[in-house]
Protein backbone atom coordinates (compact mmCIF):
# COMPACT_ATOMS: atom_id res chain seq x y z
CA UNK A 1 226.71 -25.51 -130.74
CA UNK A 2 225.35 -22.43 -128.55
CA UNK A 3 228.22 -19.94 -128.39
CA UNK A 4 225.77 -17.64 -126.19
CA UNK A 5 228.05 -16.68 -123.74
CA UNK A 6 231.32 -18.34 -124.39
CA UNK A 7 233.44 -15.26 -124.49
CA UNK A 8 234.07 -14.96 -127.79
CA UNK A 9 232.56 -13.33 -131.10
CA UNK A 10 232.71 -15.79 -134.37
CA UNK A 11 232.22 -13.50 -137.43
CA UNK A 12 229.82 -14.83 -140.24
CA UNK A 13 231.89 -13.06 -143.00
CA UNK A 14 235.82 -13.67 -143.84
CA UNK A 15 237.70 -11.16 -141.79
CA UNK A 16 241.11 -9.46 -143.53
CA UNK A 17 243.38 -7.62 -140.95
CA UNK A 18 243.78 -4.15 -141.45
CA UNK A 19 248.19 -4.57 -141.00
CA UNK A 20 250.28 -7.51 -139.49
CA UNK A 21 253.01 -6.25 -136.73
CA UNK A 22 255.83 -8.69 -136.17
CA UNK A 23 256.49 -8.51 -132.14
CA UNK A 24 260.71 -9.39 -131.50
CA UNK A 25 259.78 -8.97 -127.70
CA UNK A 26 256.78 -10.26 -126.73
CA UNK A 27 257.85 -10.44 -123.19
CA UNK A 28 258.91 -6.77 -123.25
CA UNK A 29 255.97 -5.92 -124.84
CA UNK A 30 253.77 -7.65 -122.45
CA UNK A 31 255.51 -5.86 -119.60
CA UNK A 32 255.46 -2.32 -120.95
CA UNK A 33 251.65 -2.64 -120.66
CA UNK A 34 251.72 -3.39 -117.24
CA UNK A 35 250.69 -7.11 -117.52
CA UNK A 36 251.79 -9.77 -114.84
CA UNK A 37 252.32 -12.73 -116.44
CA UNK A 38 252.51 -16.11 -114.45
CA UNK A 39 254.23 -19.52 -115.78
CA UNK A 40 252.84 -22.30 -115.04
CA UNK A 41 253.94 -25.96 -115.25
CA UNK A 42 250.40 -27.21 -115.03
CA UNK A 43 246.66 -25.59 -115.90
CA UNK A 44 245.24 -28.06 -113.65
CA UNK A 45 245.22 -26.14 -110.53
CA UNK A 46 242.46 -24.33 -112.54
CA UNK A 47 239.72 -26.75 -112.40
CA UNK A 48 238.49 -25.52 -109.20
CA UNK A 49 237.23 -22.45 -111.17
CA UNK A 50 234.52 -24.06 -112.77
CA UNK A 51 232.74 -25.28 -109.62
CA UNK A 52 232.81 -20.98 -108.59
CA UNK A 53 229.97 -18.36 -109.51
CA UNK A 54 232.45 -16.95 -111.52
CA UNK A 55 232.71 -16.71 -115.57
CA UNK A 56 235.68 -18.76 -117.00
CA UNK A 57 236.41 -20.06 -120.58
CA UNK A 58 238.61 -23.05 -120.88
CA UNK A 59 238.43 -23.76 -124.49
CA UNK A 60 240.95 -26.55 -125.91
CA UNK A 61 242.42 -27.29 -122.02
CA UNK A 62 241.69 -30.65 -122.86
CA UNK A 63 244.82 -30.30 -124.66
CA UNK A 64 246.68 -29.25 -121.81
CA UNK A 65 249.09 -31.55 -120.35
CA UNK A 66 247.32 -33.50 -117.57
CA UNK A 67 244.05 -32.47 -118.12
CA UNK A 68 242.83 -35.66 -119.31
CA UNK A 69 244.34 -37.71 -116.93
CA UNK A 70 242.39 -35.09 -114.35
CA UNK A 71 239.11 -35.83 -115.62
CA UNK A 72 239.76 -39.62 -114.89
CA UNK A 73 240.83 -39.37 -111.66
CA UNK A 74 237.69 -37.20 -110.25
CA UNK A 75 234.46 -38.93 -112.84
């Protein structure tokens, strides 16, 4: 499988981190570098970005909840 431009780099050699950091806040964390983060009940609404000019990965959504079922109801 072409991963040309998925959006992601797959090494060809065993990678060791360099130091593991345990996070207790990840929320905190997430805020104190200035990211909005959005909960969602559903990825679904997301589909429509695939039928856009713009470049989106959606790697294992088939697992998300619905997603499936999605694909039915449009093919």
């Amino acid at each position: 499988m072409s991963l040309e431009d998925a959006g992601m780099w797959v090494s060809k050699v065993p990678i060791v981190p360099l130091q593991v950091e345990t996070r207790h806040d990840l929320m905190a964390d997430v805020r104190e570098q200035g990211v909005e983060l959005r909960v969602s009940e559903s990825l679904v609404s997301l589909r429509k970005l695939w039928q856009t000019s713009l470049h989106v990965s959606g790697i294992r959504l088939r697992n998300a909840r619905d997603w499936m079922s999605q694909d039915r109801a449009i093919g």
